[in-house]
Protein backbone atom coordinates (compact mmCIF):
# COMPACT_ATOMS: atom_id res chain seq x y z
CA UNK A 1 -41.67 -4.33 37.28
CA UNK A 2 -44.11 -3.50 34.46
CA UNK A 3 -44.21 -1.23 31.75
CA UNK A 4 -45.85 2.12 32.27
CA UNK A 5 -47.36 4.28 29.56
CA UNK A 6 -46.71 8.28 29.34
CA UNK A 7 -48.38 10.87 27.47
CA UNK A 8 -47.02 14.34 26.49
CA UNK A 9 -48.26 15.89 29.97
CA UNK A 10 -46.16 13.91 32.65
CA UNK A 11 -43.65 12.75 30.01
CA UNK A 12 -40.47 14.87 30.90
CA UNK A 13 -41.64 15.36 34.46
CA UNK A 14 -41.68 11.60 34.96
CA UNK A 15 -38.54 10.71 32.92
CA UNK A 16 -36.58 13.89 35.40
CA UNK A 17 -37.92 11.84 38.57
CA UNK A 18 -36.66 8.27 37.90
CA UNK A 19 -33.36 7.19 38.52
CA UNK A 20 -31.01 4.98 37.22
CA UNK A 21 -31.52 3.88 32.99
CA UNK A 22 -35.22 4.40 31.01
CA UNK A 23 -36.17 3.01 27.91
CA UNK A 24 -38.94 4.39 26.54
CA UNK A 25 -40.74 2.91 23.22
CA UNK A 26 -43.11 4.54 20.63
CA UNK A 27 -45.86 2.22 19.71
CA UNK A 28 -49.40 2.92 17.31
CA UNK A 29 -52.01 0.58 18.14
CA UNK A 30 -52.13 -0.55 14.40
CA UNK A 31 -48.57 -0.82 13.96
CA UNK A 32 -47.61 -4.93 13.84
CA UNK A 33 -44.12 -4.53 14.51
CA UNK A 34 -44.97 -2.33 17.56
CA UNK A 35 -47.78 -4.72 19.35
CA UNK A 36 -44.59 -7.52 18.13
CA UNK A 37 -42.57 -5.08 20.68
CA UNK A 38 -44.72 -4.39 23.20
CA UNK A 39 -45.43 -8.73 23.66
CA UNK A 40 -41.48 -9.42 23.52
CA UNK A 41 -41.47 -6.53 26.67
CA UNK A 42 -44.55 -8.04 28.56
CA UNK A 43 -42.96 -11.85 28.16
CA UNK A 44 -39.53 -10.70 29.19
CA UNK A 45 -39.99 -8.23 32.44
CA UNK A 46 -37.53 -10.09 34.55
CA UNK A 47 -34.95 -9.74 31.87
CA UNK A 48 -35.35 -5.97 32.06
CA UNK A 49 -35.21 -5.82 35.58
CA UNK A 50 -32.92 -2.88 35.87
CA UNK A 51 -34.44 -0.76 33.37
CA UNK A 52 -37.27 1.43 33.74
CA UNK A 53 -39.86 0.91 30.84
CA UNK A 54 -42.08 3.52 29.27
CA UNK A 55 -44.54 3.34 26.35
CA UNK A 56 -46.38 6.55 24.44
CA UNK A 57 -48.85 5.54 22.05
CA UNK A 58 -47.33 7.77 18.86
CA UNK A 59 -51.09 8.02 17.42
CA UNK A 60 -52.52 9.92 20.33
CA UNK A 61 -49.44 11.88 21.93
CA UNK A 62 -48.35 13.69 18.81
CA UNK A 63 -46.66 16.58 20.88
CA UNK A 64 -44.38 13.85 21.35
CA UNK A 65 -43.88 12.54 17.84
CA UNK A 66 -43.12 15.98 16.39
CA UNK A 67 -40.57 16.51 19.47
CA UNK A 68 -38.65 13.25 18.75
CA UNK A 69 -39.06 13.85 14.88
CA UNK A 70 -40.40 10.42 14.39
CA UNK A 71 -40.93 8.85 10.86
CA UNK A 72 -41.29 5.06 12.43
CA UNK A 73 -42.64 2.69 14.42
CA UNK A 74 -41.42 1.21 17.18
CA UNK A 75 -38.72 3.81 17.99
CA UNK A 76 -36.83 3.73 21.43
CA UNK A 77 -35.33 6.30 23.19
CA UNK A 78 -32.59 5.58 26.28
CA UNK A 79 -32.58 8.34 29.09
CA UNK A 80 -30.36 7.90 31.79
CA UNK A 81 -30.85 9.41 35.51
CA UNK A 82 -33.74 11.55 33.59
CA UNK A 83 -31.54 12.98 30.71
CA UNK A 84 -31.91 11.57 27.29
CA UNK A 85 -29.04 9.67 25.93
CA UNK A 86 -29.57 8.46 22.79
CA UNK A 87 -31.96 7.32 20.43
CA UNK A 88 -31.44 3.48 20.34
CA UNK A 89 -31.45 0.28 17.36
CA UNK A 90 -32.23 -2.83 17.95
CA UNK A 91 -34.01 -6.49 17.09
CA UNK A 92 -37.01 -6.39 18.75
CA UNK A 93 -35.16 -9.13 20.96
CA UNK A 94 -34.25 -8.98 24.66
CA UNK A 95 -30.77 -9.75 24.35
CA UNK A 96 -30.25 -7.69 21.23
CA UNK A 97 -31.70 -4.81 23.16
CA UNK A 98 -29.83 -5.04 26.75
CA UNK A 99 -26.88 -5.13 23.91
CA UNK A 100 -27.58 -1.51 22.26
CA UNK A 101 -28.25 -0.17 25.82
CA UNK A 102 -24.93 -1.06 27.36
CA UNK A 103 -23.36 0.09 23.73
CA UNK A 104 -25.12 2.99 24.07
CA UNK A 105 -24.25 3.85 27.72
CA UNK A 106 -20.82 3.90 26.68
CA UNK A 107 -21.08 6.59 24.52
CA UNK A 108 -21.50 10.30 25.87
CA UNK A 109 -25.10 11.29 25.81
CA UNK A 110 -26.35 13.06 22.57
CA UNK A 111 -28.30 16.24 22.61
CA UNK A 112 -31.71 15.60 22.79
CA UNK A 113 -33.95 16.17 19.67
């Protein structure tokens, strides 16, 4: 398991191929809370073992960042068998975030933005 970056060119093609539940997180390489994010990820793989994990770097995919009408940093989107679900909140913790994924997966997906 690791965590796999996208840009704006194999973004939806790649999210429409993979299966099951995808988190993916927008991160700016000056952006403290993000690289905060990214390290919690990286130390805690085996936690999120059953959840694909995607990172686009906000400063240099903004096709992206207009698309998902971002105004922060981090910000995490959950997709679900390719389809976007929902926009999700959390702690930048792992339990706090395999909490607001299963929260979220009970709730109908929302349109995506």
């Amino acid at each position: 398991m690791m965590i796999r970056g996208l840009d704006q060119f194999e973004f939806h093609h790649t999210l429409a191929e993979t299966g099951g539940v995808s988190l993916v997180y927008f991160t700016a390489p000056a952006c403290g809370a993000c690289r905060q994010l990214r390290a919690m990820f990286e130390h805690s793989l085996e936690v999120f073992s059953g959840i694909n994990l995607f990172e686009v770097d906000a400063q240099r995919e903004s096709a992206l960042t207009h698309e998902f009408n971002l105004f922060h940093l981090p910000a995490m989107f959950l997709f679900r068998e390719g389809e976007f679900h929902s926009e999700l909140q959390a702690e930048p913790l792992p339990h706090a975030i395999l909490a607001a994924v299963a929260a979220a997966l009970e709730q109908p997906p929302m349109e995506a933005p």
